[in-house]
C-alpha atoms as a PDB file:
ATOM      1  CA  UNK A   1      31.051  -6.265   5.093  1.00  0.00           C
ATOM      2  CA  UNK A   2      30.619  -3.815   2.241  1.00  0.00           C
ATOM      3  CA  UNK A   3      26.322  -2.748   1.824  1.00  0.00           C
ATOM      4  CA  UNK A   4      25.592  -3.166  -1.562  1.00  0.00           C
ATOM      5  CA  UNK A   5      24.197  -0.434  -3.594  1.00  0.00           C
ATOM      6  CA  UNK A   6      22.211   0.013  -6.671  1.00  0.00           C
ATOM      7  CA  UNK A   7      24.338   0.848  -9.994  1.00  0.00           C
ATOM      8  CA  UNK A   8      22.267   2.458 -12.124  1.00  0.00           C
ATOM      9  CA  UNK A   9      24.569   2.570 -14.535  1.00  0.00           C
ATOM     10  CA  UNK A  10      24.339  -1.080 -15.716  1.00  0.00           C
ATOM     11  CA  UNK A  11      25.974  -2.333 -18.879  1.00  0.00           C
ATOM     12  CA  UNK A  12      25.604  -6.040 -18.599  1.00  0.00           C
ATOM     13  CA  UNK A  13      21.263  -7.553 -17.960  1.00  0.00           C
ATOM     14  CA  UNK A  14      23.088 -10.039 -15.336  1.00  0.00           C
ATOM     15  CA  UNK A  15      24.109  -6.342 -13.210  1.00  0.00           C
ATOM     16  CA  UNK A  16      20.513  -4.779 -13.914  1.00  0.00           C
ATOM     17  CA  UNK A  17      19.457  -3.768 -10.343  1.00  0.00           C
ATOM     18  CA  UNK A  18      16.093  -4.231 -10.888  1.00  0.00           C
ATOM     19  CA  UNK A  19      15.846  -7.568 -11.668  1.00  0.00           C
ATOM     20  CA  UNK A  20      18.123  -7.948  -8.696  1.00  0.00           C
ATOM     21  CA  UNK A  21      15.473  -6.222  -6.376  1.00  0.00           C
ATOM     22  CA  UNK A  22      12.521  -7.807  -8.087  1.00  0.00           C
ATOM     23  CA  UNK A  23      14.079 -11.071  -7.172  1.00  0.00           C
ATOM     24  CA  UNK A  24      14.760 -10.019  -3.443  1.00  0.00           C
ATOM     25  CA  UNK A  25      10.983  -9.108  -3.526  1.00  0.00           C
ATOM     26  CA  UNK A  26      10.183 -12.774  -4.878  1.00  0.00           C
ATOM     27  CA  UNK A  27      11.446 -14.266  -2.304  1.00  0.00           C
ATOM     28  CA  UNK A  28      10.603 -12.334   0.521  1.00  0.00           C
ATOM     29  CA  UNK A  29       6.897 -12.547  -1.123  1.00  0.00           C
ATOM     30  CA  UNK A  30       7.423 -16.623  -1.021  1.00  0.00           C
ATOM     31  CA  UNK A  31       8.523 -16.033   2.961  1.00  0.00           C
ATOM     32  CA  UNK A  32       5.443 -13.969   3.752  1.00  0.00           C
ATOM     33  CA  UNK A  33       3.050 -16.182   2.074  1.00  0.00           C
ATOM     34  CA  UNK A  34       4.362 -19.065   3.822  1.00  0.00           C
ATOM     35  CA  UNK A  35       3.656 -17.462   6.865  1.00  0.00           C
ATOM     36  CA  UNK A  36      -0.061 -16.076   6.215  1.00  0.00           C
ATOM     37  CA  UNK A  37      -1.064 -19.508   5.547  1.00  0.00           C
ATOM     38  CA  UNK A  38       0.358 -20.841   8.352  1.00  0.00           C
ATOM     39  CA  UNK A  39      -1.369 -18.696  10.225  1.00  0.00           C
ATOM     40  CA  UNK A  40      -4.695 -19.392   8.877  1.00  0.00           C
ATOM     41  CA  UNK A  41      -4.462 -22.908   9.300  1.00  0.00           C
ATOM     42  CA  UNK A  42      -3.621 -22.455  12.930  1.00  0.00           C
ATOM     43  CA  UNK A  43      -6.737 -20.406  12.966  1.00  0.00           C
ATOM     44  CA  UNK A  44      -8.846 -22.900  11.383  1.00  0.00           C
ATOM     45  CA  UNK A  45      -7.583 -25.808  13.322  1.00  0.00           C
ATOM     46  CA  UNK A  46      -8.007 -24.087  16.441  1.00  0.00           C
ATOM     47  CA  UNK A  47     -11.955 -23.194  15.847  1.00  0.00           C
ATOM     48  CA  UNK A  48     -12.831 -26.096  14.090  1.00  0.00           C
ATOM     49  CA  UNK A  49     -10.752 -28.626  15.510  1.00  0.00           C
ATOM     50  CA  UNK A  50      -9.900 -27.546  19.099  1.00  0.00           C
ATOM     51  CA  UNK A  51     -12.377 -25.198  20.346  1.00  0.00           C
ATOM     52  CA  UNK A  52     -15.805 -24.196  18.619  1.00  0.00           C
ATOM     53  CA  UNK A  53     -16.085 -20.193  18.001  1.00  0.00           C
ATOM     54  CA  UNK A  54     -18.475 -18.526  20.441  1.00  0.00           C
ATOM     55  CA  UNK A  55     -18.743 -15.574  22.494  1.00  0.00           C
ATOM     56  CA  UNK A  56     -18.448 -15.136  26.241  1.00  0.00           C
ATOM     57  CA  UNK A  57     -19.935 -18.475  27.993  1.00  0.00           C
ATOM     58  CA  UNK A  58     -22.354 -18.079  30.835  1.00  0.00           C
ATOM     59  CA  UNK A  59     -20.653 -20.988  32.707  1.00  0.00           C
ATOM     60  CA  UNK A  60     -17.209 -19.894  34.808  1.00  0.00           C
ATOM     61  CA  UNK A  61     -14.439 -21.252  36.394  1.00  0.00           C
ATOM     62  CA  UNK A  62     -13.296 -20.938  39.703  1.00  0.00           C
ATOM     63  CA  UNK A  63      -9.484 -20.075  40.534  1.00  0.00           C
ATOM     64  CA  UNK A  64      -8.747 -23.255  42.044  1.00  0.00           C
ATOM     65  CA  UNK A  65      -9.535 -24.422  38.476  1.00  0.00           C
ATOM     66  CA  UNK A  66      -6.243 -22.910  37.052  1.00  0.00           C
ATOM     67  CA  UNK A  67      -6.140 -25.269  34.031  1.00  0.00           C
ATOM     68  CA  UNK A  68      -5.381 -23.650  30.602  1.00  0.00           C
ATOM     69  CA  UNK A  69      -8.396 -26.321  29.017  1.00  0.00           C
ATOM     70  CA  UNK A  70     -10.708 -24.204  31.071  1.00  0.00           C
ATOM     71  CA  UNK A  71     -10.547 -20.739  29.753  1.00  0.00           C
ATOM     72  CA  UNK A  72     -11.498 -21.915  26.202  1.00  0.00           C
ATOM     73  CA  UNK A  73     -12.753 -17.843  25.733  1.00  0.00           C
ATOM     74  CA  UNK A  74      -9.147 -16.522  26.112  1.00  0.00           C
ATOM     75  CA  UNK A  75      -7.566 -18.828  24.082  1.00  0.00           C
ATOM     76  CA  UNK A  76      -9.698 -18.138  21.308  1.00  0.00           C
ATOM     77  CA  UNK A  77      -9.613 -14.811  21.641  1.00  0.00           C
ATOM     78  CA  UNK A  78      -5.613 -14.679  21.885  1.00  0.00           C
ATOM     79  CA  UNK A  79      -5.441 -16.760  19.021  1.00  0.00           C
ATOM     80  CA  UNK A  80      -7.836 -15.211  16.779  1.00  0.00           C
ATOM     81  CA  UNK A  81      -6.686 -11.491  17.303  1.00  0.00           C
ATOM     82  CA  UNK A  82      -2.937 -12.456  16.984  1.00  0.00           C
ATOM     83  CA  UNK A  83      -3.949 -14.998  13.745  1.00  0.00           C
ATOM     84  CA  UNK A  84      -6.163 -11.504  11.803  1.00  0.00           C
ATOM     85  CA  UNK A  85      -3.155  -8.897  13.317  1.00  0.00           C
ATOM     86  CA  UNK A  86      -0.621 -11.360  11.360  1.00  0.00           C
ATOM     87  CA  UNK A  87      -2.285 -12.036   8.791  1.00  0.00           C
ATOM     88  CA  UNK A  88      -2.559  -8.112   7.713  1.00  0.00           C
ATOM     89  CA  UNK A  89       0.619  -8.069   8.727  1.00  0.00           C
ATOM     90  CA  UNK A  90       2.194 -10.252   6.257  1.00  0.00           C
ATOM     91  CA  UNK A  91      -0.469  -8.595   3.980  1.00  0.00           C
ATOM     92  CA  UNK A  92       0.848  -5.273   4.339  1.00  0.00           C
ATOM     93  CA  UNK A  93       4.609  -5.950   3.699  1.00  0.00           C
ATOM     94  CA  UNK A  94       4.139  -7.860   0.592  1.00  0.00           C
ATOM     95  CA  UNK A  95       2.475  -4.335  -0.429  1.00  0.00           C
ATOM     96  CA  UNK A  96       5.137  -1.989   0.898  1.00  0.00           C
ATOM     97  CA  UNK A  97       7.598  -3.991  -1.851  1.00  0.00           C
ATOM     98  CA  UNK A  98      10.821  -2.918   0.381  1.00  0.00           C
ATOM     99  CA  UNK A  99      13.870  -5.040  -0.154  1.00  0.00           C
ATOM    100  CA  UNK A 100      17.248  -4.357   1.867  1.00  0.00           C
ATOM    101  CA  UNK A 101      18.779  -3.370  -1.842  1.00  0.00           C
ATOM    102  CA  UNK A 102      16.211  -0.897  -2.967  1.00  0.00           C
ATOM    103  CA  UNK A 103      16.071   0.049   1.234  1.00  0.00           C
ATOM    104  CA  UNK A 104      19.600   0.881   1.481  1.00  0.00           C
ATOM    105  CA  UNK A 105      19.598   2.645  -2.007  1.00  0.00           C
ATOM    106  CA  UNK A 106      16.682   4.931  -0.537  1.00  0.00           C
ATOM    107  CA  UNK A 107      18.203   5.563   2.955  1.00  0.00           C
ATOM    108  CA  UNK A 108      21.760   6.466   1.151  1.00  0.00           C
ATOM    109  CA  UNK A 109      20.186   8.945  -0.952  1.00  0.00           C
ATOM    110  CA  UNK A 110      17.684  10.898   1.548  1.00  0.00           C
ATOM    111  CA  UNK A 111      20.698  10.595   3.848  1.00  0.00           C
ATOM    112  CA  UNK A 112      22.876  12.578   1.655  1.00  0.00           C
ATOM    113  CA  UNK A 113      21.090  15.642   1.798  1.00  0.00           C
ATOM    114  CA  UNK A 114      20.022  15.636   5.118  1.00  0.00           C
ATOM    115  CA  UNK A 115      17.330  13.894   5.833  1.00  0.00           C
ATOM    116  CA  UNK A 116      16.432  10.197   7.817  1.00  0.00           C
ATOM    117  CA  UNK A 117      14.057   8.022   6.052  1.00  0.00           C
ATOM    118  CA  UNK A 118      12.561   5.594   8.759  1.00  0.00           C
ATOM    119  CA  UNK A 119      10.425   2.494   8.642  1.00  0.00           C
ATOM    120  CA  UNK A 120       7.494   2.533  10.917  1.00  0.00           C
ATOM    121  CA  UNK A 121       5.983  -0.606  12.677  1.00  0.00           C
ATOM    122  CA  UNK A 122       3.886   1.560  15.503  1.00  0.00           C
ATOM    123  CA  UNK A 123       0.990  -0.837  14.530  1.00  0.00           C
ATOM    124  CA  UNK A 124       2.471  -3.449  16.422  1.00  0.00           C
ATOM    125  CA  UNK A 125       2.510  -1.125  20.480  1.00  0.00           C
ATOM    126  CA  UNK A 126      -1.176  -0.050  19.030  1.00  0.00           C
ATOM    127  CA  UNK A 127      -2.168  -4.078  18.947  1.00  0.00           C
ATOM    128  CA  UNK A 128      -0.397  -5.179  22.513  1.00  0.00           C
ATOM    129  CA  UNK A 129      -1.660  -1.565  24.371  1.00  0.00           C
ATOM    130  CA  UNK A 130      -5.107  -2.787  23.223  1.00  0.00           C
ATOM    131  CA  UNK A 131      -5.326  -6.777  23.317  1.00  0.00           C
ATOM    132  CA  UNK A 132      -3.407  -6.729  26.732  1.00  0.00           C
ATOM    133  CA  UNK A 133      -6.260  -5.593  28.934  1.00  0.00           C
ATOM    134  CA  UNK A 134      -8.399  -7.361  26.435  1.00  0.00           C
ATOM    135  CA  UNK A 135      -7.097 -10.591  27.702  1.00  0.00           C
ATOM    136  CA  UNK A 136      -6.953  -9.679  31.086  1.00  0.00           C
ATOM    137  CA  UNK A 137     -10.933  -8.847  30.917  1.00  0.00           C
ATOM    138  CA  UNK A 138     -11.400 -11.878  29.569  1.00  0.00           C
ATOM    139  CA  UNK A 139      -9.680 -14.028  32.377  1.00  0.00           C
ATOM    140  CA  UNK A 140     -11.742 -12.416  35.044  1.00  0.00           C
ATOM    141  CA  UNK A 141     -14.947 -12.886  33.247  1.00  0.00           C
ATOM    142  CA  UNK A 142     -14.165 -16.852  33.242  1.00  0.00           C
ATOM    143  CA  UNK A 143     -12.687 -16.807  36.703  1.00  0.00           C
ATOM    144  CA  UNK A 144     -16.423 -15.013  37.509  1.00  0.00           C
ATOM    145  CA  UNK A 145     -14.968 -12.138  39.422  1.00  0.00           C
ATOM    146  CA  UNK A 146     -16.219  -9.875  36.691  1.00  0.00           C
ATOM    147  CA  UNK A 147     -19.971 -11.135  36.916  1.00  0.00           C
ATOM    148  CA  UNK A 148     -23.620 -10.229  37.265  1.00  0.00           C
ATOM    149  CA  UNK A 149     -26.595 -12.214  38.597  1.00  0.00           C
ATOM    150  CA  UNK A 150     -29.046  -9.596  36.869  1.00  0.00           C
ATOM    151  CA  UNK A 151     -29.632 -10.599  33.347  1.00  0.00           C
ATOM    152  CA  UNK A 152     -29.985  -7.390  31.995  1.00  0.00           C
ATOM    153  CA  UNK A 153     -27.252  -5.613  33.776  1.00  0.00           C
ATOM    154  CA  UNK A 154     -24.880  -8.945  32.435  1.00  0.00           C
ATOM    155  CA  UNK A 155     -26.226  -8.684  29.137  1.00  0.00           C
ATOM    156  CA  UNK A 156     -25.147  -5.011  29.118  1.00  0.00           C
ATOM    157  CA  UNK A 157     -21.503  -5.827  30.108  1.00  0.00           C
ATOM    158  CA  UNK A 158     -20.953  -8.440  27.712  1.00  0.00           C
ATOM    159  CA  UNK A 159     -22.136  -6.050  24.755  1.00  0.00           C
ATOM    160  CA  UNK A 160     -19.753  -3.519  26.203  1.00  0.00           C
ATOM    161  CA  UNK A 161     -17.050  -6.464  26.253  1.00  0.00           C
ATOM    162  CA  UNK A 162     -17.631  -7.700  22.750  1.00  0.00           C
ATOM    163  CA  UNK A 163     -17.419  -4.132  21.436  1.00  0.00           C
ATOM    164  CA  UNK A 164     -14.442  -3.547  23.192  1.00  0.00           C
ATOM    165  CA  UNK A 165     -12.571  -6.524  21.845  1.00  0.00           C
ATOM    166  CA  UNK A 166     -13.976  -5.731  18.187  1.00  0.00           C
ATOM    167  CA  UNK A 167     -12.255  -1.949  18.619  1.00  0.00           C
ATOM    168  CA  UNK A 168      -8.842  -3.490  19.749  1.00  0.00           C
ATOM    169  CA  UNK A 169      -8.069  -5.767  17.034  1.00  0.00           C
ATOM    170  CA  UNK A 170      -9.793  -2.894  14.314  1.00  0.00           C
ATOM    171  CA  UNK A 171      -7.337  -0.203  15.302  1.00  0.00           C
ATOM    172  CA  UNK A 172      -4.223  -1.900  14.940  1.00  0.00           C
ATOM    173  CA  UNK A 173      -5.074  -3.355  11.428  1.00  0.00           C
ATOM    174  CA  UNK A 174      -6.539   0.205  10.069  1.00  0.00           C
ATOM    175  CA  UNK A 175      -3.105   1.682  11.642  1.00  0.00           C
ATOM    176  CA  UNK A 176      -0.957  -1.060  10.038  1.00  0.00           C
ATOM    177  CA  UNK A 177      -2.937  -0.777   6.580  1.00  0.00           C
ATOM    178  CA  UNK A 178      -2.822   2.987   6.386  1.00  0.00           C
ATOM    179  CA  UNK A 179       0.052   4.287   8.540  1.00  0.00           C
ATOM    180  CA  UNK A 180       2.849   1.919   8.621  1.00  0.00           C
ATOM    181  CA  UNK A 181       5.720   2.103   6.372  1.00  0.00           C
ATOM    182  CA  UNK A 182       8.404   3.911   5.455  1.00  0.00           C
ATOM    183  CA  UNK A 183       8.147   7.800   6.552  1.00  0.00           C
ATOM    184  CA  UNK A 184      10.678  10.955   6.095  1.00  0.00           C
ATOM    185  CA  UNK A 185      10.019  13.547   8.918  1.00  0.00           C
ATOM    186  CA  UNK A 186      10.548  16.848   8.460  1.00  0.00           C
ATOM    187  CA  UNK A 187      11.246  19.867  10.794  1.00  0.00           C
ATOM    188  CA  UNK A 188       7.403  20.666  12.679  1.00  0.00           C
ATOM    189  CA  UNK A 189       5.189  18.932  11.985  1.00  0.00           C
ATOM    190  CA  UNK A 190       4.952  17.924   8.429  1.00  0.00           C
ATOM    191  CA  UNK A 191       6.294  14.163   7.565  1.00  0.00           C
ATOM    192  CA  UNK A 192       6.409  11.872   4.053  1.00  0.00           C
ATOM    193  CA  UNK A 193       4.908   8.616   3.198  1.00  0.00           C
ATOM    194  CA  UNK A 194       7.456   6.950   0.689  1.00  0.00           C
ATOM    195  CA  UNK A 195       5.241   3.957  -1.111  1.00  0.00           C
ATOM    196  CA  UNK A 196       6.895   1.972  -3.364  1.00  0.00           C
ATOM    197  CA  UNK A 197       5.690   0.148  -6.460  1.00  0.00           C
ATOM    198  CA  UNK A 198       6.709  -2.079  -9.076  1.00  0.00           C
ATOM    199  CA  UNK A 199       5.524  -4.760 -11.534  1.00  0.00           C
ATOM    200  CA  UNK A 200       6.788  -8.047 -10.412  1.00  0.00           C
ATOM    201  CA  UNK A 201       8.227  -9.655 -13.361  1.00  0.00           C
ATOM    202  CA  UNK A 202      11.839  -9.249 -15.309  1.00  0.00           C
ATOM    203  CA  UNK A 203      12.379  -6.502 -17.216  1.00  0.00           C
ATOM    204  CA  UNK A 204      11.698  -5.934 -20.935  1.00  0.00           C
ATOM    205  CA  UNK A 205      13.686  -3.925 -23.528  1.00  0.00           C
ATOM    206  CA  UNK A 206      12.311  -0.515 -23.751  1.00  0.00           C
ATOM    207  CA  UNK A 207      10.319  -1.115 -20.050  1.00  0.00           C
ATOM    208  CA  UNK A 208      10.699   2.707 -18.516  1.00  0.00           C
ATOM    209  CA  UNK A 209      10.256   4.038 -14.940  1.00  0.00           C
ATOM    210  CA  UNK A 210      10.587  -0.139 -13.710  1.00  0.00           C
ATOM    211  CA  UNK A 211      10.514   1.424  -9.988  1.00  0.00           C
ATOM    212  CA  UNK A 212       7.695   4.391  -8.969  1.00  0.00           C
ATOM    213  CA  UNK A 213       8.559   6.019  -5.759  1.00  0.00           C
ATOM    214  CA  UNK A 214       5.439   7.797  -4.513  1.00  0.00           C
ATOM    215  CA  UNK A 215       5.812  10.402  -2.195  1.00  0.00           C
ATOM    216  CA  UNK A 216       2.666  11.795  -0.515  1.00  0.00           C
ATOM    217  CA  UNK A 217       2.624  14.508   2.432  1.00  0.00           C
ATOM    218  CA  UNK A 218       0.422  13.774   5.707  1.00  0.00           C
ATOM    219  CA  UNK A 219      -2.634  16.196   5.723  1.00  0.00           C
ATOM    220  CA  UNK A 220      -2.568  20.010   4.952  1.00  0.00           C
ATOM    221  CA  UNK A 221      -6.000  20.878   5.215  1.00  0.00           C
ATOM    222  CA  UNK A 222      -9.734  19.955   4.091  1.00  0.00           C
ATOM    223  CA  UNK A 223     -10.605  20.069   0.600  1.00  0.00           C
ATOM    224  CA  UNK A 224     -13.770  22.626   1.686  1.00  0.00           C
ATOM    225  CA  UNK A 225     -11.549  25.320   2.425  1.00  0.00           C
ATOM    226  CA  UNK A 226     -11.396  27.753  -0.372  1.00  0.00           C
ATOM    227  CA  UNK A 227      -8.115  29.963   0.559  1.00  0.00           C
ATOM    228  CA  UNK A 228      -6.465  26.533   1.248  1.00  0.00           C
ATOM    229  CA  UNK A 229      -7.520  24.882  -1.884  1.00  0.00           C
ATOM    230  CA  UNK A 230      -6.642  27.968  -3.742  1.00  0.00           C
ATOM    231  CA  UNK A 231      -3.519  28.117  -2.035  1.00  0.00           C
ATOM    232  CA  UNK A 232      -2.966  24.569  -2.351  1.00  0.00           C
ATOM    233  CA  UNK A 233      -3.840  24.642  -6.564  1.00  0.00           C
ATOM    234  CA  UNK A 234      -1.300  27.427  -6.906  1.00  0.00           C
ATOM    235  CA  UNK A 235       1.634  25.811  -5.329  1.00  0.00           C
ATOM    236  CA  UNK A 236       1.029  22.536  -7.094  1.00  0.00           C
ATOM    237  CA  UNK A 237       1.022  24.182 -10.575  1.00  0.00           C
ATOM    238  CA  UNK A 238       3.718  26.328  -9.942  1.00  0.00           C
ATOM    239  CA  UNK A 239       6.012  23.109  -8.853  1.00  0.00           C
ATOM    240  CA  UNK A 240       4.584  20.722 -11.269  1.00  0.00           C
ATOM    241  CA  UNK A 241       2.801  18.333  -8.977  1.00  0.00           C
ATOM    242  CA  UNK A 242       0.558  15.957  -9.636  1.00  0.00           C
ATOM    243  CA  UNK A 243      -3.004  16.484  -7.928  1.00  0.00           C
ATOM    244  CA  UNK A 244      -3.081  12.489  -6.774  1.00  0.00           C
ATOM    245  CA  UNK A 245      -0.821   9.227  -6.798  1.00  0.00           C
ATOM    246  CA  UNK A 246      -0.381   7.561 -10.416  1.00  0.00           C
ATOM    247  CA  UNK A 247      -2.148   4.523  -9.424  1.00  0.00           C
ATOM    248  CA  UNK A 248      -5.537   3.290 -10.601  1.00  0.00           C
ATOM    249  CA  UNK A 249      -7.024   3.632  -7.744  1.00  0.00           C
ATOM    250  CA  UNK A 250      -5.261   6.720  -5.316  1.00  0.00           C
ATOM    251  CA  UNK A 251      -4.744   5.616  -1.653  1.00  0.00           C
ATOM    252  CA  UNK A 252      -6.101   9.453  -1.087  1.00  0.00           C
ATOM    253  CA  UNK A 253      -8.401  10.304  -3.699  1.00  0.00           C
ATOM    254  CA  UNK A 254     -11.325   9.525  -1.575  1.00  0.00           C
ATOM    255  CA  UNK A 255      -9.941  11.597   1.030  1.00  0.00           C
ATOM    256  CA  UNK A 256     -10.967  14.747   2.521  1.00  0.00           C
ATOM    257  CA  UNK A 257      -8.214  16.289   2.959  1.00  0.00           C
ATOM    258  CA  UNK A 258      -5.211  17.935   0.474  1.00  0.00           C
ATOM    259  CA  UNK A 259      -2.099  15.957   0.658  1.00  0.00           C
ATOM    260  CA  UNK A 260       1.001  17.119  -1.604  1.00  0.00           C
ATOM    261  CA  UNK A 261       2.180  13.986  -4.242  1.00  0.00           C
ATOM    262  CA  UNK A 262       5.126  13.457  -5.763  1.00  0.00           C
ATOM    263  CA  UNK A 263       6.490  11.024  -8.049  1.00  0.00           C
ATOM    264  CA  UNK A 264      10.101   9.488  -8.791  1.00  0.00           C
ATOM    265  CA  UNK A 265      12.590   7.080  -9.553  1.00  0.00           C
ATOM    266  CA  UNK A 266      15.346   5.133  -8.029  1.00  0.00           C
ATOM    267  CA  UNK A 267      17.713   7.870 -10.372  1.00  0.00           C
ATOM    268  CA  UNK A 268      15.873  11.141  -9.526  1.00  0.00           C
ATOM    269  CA  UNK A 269      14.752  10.875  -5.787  1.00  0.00           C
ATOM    270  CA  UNK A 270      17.192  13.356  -4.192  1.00  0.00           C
ATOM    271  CA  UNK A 271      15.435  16.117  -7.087  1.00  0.00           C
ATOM    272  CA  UNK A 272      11.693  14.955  -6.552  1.00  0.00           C
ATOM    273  CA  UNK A 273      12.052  14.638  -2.865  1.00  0.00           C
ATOM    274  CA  UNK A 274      13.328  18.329  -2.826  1.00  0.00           C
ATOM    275  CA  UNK A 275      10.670  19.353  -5.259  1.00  0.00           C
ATOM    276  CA  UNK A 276       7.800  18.477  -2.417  1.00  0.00           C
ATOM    277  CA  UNK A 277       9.729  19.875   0.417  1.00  0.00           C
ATOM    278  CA  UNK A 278       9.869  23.343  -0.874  1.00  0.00           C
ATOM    279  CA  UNK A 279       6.346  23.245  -1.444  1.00  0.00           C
ATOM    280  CA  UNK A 280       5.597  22.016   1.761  1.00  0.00           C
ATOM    281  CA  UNK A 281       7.449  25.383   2.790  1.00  0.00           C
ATOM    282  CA  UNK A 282       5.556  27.578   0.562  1.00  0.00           C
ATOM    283  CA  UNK A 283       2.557  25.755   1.916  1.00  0.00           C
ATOM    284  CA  UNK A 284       3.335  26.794   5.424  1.00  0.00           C
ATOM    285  CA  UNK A 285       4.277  30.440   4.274  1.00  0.00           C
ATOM    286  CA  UNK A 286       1.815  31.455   2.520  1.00  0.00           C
ATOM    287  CA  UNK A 287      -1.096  29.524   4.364  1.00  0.00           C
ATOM    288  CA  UNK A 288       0.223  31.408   7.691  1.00  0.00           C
ATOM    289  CA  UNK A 289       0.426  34.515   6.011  1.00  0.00           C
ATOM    290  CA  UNK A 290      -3.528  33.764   4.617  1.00  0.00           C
ATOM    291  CA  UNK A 291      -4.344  33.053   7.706  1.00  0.00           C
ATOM    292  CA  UNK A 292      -3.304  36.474   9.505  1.00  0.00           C
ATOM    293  CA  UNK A 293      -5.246  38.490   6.920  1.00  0.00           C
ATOM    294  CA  UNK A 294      -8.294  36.461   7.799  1.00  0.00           C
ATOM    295  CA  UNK A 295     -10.632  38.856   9.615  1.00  0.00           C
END
């Protein structure tokens, strides 16, 4: 079967690839909705309904009690971590805004100068490393091999428990919120975030740039160093950057740290994608070489 690929030259509105991806996004957007609410009722039912929300429950069970109605505190737990991980999930690919047209059109063209774009989904090892042993600690707690007569001393534990389970459902939903997605590596260790954007509507006569492609580098340096910002200034005037995403709000502009940004079409990736590769290797140049005069 033949992948299909974007014509930018269109003649006819029924051909006009953007309207074609716009309505791949609409449905995968009707898809992912469907799913985040079906995971919220589940959520609801289960704490309202089924079990009532609480912590960790002074009364046990024993192991001869091996009855899936009597460990009410993993239950929860497994369903309530897996219900939030989803739902930011679901969240977080209706904000990528990847469909398999405007995905293959992006892979073809970083492919055909040498590069792999790849789609990462690392969140998802980060959120079964962490809620595994979560689970398992909360199994022996009910069973009462993990317990303590002294109140204090069981008080203690349980705070470190709680914490603990708070931790492992954070750090996979910060990781799938600000790492996930679609990534270009380059050779050592610098990488690019490709984030995609577009209004979701058909097209109007005279609409320009109908797809942004936002290309941002991973971390050069902090923003307090003066060589590196000076360094950093130089490059991006020289090469025509811009200092920070075209959004309303940046994704970095809070940050610390100097990232390189680039921005692009569907029609001029293979140009801008060059464009912040060379400066990332005038960035490593001429920050090693400021670094060796350094006293």
């Amino acid at each position: 079967m033949k992948k299909q690929e974007i014509n930018l030259e269109f003649e006819d509105e029924e051909d006009n690839p953007y309207n074609k991806i716009k309505s791949e996004y609409n449905k995968k957007r009707t898809k992912f909705v469907l799913y985040f609410l079906t995971t919220l009722i589940i959520i609801i039912i289960q704490f309202a309904v089924i079990y009532p929300i609480y912590l960790i429950p002074d009364e046990t069970v024993s192991a001869s009690e091996l009855d899936l109605r009597n460990f009410p505190l993993t239950i929860n737990w497994a369903i309530f971590s897996v219900g939030i991980f989803l739902i930011f999930y679901f969240v977080k690919e209706l904000f990528m805004k990847i469909t398999p047209l405007l995905k293959i059109h992006l892979t073809n063209e970083i492919n055909n100068i040498g590069f792999k774009i790849q789609e990462k989904r690392n969140s998802w090892i980060l959120f079964l490393s962490l809620i595994s042993p979560s689970l398992i600690l909360l199994i022996l707690i009910e069973l009462k091999i993990i317990h303590f007569y002294s109140p204090i001393l069981n008080m203690f534990v349980k705070s470190i428990v709680i914490f603990y389970l708070i931790v492992s459902i954070s750090i996979p939903v910060i990781w799938r919120v600000l790492y996930d997605g679609l990534i270009i590596k380059l050779k050592g260790k610098y990488k690019i975030f490709v984030h995609i954007y577009f209004k979701v509507r058909k097209i109007k006569p005279g609409d320009q740039q109908l797809i942004g492609i936002y290309l941002t580098s991973n971390k050069l340096a902090n923003k307090f160093s003066f060589n590196k910002k000076r360094i950093y200034t130089r490059i991006v005037e020289e090469r025509w950057l811009p200092r920070r995403r075209k959004t309303i709000v940046s994704k970095h502009g809070l940050s610390p740290f100097l990232r390189f940004h680039e921005f692009s079409t569907p029609s001029n990736l293979q140009k801008q994608f060059l464009n912040i590769v060379i400066a990332l290797q005038e960035w490593d140049i001429q920050a090693k070489h400021s670094h060796q005069k350094t006293p």
